[in-house]
C-alpha atoms as a PDB file:
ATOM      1  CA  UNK A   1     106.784 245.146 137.965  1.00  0.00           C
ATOM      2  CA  UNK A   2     107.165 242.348 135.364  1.00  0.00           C
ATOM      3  CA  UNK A   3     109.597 240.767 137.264  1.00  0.00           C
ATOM      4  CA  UNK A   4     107.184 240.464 140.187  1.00  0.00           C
ATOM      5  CA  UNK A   5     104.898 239.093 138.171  1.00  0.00           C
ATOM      6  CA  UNK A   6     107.161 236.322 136.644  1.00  0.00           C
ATOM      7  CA  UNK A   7     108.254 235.786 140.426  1.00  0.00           C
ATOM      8  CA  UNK A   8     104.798 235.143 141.591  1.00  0.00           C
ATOM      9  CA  UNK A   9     104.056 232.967 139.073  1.00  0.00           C
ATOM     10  CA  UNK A  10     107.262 230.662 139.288  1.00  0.00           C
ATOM     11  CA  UNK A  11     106.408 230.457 142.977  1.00  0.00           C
ATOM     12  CA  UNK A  12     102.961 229.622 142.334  1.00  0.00           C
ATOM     13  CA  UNK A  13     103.169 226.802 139.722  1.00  0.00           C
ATOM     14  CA  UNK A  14     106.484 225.701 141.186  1.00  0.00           C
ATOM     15  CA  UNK A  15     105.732 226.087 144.258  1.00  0.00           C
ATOM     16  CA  UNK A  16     102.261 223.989 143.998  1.00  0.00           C
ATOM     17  CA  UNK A  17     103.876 221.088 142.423  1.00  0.00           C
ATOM     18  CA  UNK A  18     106.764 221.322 144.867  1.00  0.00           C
ATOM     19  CA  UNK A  19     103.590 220.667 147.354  1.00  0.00           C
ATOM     20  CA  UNK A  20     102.264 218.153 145.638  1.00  0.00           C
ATOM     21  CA  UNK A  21     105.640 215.853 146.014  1.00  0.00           C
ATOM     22  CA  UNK A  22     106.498 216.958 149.436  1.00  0.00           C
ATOM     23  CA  UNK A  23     102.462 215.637 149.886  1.00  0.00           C
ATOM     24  CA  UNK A  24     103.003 212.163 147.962  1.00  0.00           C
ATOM     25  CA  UNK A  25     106.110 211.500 149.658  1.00  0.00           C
ATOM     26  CA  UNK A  26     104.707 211.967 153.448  1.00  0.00           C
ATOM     27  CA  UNK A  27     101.406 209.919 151.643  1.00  0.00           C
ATOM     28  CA  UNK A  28     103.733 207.161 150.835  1.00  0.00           C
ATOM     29  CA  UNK A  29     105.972 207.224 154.005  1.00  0.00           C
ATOM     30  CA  UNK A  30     102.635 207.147 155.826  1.00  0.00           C
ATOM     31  CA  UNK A  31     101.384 204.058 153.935  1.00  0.00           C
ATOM     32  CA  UNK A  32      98.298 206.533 153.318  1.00  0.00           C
ATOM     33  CA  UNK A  33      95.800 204.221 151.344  1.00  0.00           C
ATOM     34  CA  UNK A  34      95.956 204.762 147.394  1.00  0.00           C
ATOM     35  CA  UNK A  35      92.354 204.548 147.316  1.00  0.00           C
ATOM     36  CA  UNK A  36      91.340 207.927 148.190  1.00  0.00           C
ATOM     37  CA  UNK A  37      90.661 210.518 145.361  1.00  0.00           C
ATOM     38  CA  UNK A  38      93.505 213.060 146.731  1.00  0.00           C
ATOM     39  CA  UNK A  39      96.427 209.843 146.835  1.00  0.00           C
ATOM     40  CA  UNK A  40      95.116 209.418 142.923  1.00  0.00           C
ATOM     41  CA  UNK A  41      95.355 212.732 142.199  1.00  0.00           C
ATOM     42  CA  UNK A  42      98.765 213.511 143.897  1.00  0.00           C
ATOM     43  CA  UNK A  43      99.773 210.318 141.826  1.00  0.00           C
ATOM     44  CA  UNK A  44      98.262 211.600 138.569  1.00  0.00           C
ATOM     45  CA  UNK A  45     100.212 214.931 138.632  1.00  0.00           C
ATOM     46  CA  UNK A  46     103.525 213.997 139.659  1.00  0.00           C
ATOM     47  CA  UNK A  47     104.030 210.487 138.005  1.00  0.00           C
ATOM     48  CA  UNK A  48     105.385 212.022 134.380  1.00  0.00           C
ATOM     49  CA  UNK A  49     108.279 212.998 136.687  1.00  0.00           C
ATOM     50  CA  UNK A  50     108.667 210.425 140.157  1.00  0.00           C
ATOM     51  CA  UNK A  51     108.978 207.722 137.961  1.00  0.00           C
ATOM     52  CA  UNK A  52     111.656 208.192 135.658  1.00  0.00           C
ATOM     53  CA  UNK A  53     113.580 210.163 138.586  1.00  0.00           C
ATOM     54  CA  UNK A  54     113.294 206.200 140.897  1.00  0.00           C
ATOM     55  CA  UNK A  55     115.421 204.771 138.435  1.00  0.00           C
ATOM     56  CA  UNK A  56     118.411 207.224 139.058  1.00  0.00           C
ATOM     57  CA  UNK A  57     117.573 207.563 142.340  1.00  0.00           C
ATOM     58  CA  UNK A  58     116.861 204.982 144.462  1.00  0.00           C
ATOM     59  CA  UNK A  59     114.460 204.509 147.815  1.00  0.00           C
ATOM     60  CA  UNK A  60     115.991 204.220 150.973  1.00  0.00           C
ATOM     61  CA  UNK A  61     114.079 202.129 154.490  1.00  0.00           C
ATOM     62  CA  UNK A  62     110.746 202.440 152.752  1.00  0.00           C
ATOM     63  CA  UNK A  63     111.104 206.034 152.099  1.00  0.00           C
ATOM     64  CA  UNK A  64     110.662 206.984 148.176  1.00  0.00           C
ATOM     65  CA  UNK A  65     113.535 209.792 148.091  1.00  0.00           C
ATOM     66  CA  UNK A  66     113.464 210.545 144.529  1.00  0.00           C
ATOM     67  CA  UNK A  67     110.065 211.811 145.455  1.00  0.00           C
ATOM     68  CA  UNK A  68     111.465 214.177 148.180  1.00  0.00           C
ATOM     69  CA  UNK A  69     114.722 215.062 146.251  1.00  0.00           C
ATOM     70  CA  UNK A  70     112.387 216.004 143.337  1.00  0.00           C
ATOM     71  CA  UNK A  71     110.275 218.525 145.622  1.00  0.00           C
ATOM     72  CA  UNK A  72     113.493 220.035 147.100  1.00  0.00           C
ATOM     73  CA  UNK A  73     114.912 220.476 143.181  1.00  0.00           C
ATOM     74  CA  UNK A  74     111.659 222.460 142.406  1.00  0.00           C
ATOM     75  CA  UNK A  75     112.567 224.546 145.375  1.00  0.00           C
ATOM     76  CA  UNK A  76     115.710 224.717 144.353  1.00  0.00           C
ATOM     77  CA  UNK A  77     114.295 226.234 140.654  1.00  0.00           C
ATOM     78  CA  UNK A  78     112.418 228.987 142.398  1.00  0.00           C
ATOM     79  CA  UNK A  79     115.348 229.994 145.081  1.00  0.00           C
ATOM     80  CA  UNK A  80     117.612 230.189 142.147  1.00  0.00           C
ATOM     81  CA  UNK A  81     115.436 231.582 139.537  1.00  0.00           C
ATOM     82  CA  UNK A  82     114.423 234.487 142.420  1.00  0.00           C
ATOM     83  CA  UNK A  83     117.758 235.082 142.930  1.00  0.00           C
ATOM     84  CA  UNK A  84     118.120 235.672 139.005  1.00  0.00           C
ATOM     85  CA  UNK A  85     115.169 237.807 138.703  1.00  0.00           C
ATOM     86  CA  UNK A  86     116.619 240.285 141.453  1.00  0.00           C
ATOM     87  CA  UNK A  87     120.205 240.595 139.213  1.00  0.00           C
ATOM     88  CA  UNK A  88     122.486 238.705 142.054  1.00  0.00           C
ATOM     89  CA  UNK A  89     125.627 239.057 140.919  1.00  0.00           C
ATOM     90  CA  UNK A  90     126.857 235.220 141.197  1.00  0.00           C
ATOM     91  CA  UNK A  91     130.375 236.347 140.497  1.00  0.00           C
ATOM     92  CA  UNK A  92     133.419 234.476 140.836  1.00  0.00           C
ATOM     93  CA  UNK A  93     131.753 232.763 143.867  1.00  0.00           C
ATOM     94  CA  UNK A  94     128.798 230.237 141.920  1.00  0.00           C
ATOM     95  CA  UNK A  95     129.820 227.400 144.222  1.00  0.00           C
ATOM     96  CA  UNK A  96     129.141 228.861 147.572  1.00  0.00           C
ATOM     97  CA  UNK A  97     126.109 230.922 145.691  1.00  0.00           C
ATOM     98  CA  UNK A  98     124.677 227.294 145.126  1.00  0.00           C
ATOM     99  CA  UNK A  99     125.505 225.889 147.851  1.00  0.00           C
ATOM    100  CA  UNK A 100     123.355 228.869 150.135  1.00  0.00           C
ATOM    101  CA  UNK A 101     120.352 228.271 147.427  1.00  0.00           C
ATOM    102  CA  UNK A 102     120.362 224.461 148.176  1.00  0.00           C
ATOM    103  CA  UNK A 103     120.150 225.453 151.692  1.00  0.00           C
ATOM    104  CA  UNK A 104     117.678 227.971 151.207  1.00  0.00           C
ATOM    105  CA  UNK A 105     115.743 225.350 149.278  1.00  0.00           C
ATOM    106  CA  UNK A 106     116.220 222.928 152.002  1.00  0.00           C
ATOM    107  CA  UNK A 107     114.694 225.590 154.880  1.00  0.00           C
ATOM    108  CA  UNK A 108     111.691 225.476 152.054  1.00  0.00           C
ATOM    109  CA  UNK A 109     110.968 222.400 152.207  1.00  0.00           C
ATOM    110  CA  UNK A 110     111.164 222.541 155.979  1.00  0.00           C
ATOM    111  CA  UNK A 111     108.809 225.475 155.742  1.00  0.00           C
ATOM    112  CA  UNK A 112     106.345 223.600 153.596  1.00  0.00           C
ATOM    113  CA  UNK A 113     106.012 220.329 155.480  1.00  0.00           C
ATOM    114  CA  UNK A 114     105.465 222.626 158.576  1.00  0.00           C
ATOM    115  CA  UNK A 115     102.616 224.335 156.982  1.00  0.00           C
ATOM    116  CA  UNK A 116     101.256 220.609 156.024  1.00  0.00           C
ATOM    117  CA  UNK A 117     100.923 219.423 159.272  1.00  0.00           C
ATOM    118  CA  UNK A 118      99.790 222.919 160.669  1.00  0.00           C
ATOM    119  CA  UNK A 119      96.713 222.705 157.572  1.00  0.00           C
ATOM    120  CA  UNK A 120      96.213 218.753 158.048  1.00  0.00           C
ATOM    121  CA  UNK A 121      95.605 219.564 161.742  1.00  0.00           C
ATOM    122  CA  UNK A 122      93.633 222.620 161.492  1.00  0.00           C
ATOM    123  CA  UNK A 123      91.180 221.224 158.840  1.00  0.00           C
ATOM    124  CA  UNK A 124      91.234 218.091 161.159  1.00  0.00           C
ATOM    125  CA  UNK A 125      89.740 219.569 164.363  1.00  0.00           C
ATOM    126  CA  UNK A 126      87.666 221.807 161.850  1.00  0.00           C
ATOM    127  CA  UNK A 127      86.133 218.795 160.383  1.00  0.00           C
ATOM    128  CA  UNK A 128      85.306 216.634 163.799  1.00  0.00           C
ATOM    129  CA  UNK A 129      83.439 219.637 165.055  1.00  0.00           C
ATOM    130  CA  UNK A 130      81.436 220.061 161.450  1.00  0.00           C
ATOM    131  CA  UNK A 131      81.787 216.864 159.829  1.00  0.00           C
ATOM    132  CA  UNK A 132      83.010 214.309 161.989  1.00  0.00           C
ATOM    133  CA  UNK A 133      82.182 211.660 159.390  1.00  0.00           C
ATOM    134  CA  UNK A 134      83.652 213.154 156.366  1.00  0.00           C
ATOM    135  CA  UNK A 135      85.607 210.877 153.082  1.00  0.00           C
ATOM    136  CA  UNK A 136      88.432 213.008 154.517  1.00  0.00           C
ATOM    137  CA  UNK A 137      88.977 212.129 158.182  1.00  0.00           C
ATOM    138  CA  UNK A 138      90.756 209.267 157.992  1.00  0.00           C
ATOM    139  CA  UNK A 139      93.361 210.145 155.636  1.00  0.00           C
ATOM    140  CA  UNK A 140      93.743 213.298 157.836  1.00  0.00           C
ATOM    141  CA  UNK A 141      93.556 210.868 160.784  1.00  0.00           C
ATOM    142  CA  UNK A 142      96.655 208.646 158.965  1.00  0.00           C
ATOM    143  CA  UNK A 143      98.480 211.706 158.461  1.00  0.00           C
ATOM    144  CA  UNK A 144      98.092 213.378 162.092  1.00  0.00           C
ATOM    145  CA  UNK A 145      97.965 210.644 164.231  1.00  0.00           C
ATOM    146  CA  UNK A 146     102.088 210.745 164.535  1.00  0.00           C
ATOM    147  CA  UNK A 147     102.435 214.461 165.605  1.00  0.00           C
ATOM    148  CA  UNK A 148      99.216 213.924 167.810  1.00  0.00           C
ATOM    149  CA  UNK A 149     100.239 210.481 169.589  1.00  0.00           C
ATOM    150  CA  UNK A 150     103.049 211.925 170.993  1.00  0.00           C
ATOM    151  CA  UNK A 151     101.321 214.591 172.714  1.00  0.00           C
ATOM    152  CA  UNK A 152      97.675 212.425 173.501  1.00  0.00           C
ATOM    153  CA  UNK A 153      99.830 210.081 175.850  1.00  0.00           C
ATOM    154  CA  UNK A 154     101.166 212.957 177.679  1.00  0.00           C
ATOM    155  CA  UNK A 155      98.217 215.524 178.058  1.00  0.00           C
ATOM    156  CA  UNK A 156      95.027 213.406 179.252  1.00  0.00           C
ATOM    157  CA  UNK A 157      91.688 214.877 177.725  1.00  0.00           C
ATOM    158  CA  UNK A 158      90.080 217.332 179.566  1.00  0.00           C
ATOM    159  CA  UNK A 159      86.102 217.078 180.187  1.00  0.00           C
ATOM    160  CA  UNK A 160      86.010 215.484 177.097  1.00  0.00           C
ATOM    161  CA  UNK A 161      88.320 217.444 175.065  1.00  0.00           C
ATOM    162  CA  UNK A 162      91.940 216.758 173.300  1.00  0.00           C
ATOM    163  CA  UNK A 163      93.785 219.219 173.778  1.00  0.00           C
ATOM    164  CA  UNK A 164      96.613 217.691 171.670  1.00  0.00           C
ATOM    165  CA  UNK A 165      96.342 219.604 168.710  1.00  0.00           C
ATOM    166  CA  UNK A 166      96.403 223.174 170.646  1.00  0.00           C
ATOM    167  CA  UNK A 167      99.803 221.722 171.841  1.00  0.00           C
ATOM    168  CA  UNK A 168     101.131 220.430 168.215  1.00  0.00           C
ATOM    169  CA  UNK A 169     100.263 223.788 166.437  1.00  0.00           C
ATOM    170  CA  UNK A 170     102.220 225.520 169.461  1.00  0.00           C
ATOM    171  CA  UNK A 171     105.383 223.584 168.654  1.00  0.00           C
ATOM    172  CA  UNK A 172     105.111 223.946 165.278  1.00  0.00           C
ATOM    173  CA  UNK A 173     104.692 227.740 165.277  1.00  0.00           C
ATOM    174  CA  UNK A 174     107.907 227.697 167.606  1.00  0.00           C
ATOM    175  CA  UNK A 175     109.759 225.196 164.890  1.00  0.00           C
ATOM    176  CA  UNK A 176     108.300 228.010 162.288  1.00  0.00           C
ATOM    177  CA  UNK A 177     110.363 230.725 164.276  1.00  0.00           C
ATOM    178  CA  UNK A 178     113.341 228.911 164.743  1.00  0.00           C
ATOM    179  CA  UNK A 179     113.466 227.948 160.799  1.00  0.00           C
ATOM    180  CA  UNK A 180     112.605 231.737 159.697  1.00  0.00           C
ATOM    181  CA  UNK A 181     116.055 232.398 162.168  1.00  0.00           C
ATOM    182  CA  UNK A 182     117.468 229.672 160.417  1.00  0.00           C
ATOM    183  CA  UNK A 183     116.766 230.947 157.057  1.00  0.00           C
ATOM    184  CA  UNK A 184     117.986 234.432 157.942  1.00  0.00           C
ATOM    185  CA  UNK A 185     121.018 233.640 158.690  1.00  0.00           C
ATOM    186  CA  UNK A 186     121.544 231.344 155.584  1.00  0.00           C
ATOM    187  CA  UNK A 187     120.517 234.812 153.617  1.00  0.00           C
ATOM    188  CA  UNK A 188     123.700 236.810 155.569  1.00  0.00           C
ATOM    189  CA  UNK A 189     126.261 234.084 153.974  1.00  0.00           C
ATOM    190  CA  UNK A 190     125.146 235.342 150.447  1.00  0.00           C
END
């Protein structure tokens, strides 16, 4: 029982702040305006690390990777410290046990941006039924209009209505299913 406890809470607080860099990196690579309070406050939480992890590791085409290395290290921390929790034996065999935890952590970050764009989309067609005029739709705009472009100049609206982001939570619920496959058989190599 205290081990389940200790596990949920490494996954929570971990697991949060792994969220908030995987969110600050997609901000960034979507030149999401700093202005807004949730850009500040993504900023606020995660600078004491981001910044002293850009000078070892560098950006690469406009894309701050130390950001997204950071939030796959975090999921690294909870794969491994799971793992630890449960008394794996890492035997004789560390190297290929850490190699199948990176991968793990990779399939979680995978997982996680998945979820982002499922909840970005979701609260998106929530809020331009309720609130059409929120502080919130554009940034959700920013942030959706690249999964939902591809799929608005393919499926014409119908009597009014986009049926684009029906079609993007589809594919993403398949991309969830192949990645859960993925991560299943990642589990058998252990």
């Amino acid at each position: 029982m205290p081990d389940q406890i200790l596990i949920f809470l490494i996954d929570t607080i971990i697991g949060l702040f792994s969220l908030a860099l995987l969110l600050r990196f997609y901000f960034q690579l979507l030149r999401i305006p700093y202005y807004n309070q949730l850009s500040k406050f993504l900023i606020a939480i995660t600078d004491f690390i981001v910044r002293p992890a850009r000078r070892i590791i560098p950006g690469w085409a406009g894309m701050d990777l130390s950001t997204l290395i950071l939030a796959w290290l975090a999921q690294c921390i909870i794969v491994a410290s799971i793992f630890m929790l449960q008394d794996y034996n890492f035997g004789a065999n560390i190297v290929g046990s850490a190699g199948v935890m990176g991968l793990l952590a990779l399939v979680e970050v995978v997982k996680m941006t998945l979820y982002i764009v499922l909840v970005m989309i979701i609260v998106q067609a929530v809020l331009s039924w309720v609130n059409p005029n929120s502080p919130l739709a554009p940034l959700l705009d920013i942030f959706t209009r690249p999964f939902l472009g591809f799929f608005r100049k393919r499926i014409p609206p119908i009597a009014n209505v986009d049926l684009s982001p029906l079609f993007v939570l589809i594919f993403i619920q398949l991309l969830l299913m192949i990645v859960a496959g993925a991560q299943m058989k990642i589990y058998t190599m252990l």
